[in-house]
Protein backbone atom coordinates (compact mmCIF):
# COMPACT_ATOMS: atom_id res chain seq x y z
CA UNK A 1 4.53 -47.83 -25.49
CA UNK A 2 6.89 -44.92 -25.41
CA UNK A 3 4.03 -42.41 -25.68
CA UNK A 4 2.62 -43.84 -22.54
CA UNK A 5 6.14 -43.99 -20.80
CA UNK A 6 6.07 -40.19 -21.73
CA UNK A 7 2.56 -39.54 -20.46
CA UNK A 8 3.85 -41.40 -16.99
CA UNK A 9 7.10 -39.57 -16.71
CA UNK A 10 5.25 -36.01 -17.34
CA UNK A 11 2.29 -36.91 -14.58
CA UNK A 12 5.31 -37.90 -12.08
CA UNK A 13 7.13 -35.12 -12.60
CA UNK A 14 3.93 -32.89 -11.88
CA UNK A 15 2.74 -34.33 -9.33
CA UNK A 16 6.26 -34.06 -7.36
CA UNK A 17 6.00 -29.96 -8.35
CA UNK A 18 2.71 -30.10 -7.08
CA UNK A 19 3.92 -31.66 -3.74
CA UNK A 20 6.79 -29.57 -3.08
CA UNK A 21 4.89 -26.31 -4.03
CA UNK A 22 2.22 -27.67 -1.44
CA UNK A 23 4.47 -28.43 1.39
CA UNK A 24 6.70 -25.08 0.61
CA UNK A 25 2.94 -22.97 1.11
CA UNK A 26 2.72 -24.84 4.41
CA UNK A 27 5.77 -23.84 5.77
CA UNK A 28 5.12 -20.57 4.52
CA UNK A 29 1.74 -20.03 6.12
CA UNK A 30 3.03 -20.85 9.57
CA UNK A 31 5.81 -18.14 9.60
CA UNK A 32 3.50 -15.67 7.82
CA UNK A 33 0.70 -16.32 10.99
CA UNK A 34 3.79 -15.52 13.74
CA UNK A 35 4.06 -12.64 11.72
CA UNK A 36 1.01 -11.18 12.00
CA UNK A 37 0.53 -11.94 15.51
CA UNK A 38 3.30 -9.44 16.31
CA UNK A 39 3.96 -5.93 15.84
CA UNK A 40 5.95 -4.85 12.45
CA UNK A 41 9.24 -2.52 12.86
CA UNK A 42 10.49 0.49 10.14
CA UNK A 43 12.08 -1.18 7.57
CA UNK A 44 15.61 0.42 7.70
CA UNK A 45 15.91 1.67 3.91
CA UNK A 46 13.37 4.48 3.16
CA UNK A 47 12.08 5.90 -0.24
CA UNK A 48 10.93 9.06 1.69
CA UNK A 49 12.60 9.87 4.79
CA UNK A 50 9.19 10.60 6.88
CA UNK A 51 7.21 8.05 5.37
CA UNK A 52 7.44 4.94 7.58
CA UNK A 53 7.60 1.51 5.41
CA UNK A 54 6.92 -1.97 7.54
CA UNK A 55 9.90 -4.42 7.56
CA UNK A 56 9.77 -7.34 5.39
CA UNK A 57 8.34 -4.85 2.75
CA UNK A 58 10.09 -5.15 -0.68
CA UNK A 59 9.87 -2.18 -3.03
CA UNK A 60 7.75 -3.08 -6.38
CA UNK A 61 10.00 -1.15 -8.68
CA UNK A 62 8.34 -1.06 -11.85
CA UNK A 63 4.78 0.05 -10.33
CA UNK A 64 6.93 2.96 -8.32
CA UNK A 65 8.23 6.52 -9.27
CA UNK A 66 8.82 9.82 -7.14
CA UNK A 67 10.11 13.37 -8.09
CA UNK A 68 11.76 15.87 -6.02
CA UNK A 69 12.83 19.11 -5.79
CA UNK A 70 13.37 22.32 -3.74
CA UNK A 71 10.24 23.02 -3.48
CA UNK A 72 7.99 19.81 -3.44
CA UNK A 73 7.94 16.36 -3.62
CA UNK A 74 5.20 13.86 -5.38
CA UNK A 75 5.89 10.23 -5.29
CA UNK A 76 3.47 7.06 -5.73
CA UNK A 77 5.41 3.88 -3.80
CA UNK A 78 4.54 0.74 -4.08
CA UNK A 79 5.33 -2.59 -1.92
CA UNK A 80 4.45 -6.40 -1.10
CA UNK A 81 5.07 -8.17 2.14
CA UNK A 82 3.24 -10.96 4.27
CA UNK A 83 2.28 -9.23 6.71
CA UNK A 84 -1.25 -8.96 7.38
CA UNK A 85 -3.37 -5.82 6.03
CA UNK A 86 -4.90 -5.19 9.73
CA UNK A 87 -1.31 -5.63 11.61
CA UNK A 88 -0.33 -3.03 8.26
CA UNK A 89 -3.04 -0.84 9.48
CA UNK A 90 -2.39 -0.42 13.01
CA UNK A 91 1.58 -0.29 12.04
CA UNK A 92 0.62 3.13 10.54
CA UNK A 93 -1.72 4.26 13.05
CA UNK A 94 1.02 4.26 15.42
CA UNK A 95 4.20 5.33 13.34
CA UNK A 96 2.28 8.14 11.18
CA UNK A 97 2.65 10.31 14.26
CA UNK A 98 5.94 9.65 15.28
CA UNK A 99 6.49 11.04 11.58
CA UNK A 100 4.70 14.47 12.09
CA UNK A 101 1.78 13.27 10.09
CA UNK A 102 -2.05 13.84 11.09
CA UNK A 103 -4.64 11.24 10.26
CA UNK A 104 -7.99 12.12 8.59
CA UNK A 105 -9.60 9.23 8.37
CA UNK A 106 -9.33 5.54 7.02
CA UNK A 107 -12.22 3.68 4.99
CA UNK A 108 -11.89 0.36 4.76
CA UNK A 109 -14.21 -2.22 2.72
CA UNK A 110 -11.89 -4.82 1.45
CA UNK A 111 -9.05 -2.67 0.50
CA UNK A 112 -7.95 -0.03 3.42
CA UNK A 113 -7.53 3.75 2.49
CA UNK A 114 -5.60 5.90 5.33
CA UNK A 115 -5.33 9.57 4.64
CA UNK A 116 -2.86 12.08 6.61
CA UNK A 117 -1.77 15.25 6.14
CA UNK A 118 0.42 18.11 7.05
CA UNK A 119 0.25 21.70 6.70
CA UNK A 120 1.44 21.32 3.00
CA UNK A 121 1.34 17.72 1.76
CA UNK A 122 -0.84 15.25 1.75
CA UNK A 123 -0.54 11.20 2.21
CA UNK A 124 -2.77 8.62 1.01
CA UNK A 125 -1.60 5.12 2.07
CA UNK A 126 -3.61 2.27 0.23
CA UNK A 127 -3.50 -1.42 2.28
CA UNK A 128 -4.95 -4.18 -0.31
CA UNK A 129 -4.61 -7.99 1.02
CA UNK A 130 -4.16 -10.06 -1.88
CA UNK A 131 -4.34 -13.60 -1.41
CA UNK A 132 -0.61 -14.41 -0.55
CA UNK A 133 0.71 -11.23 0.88
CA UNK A 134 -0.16 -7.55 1.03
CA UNK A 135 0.07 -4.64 -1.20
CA UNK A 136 0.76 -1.01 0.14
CA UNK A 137 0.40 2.02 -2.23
CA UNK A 138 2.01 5.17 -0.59
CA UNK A 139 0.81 8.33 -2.47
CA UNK A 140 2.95 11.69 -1.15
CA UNK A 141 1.77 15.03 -3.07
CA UNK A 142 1.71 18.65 -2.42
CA UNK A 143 -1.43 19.72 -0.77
CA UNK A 144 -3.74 21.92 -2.66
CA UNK A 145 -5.03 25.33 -1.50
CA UNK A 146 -8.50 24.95 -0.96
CA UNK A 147 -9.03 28.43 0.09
CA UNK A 148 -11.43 30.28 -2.44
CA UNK A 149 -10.84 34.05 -3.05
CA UNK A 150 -13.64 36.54 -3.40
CA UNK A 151 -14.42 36.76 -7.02
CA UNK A 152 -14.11 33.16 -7.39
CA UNK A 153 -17.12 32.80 -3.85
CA UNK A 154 -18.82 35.22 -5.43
CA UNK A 155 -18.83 33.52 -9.32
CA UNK A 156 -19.64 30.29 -7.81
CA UNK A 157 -22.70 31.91 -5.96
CA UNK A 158 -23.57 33.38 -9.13
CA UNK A 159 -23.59 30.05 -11.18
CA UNK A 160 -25.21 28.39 -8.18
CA UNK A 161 -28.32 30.70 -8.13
CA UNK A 162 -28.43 30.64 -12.26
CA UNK A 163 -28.97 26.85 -11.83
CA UNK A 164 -31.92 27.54 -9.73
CA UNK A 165 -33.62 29.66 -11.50
């Protein structure tokens, strides 16, 4: 008899979790939509002074690290919010700019990749929707020089017409 009392209690006390868990999601969901039907605003705290971060963003700590110096900077930032990933998307489409920063491109098949540049750095922002909120990766690095001096043309031209022959 007490076992089953036991059993009762436990089921009771799981099903009211379950209840209020459901009904906090609910309420949850609905502020999340008004969200995303808006625009998103700068948060006001920034990691990197030129690198825009939505509002309502929270800083994932532990996944996060950045280095500066006099000369460069290199930084991977991570952060969750609710916003949606598209509303995430077209926040940096519009406040990249304002920031001095050119866009490349963006690929986007599931997870959204935005790449922009400067005349010396480079910024890769990653948008991945998870199922409750959204994840944003911001890489900052130096930009490498891509410029290739004569020898080095003229060794890869060698190696290239070795491999054909």
């Amino acid at each position: 008899m007490k076992k089953n009392n036991t059993r009762v209690s436990i089921i009771l006390i799981l099903g009211l979790i379950f209840i209020a868990t459901g009904c906090a999601t609910t309420s949850n969901s609905n502020s999340s939509s008004s969200m995303q039907a808006g625009s998103i605003s700068v948060a006001s705290i920034l990691k990197f002074e030129d690198v825009p971060v939505p509002s309502g963003f929270k800083l994932v700590d532990n996944e996060s690290f950045t280095f500066q110096n006099d000369n460069m900077r290199v930084g991977l930032l991570k952060y969750t919010g609710r916003p949606d990933a598209n509303v995430v998307v077209n926040f940096y489409k519009e406040q990249m700019p304002m920031y001095n920063w050119d866009m490349l491109n963006v690929i986007e098949y599931g997870q959204k990749i935005m790449n922009f540049q400067r005349a010396d750095q480079t910024c890769i922002i990653t948008i991945q929707p998870l199922s409750t909120r959204t994840l944003i990766a911001i890489a900052v690095a130096p930009k490498s020089s891509s410029t290739m001096t004569e020898a080095k043309t003229q060794k890869y031209k060698e190696l290239k017409e070795s491999r054909i022959k």
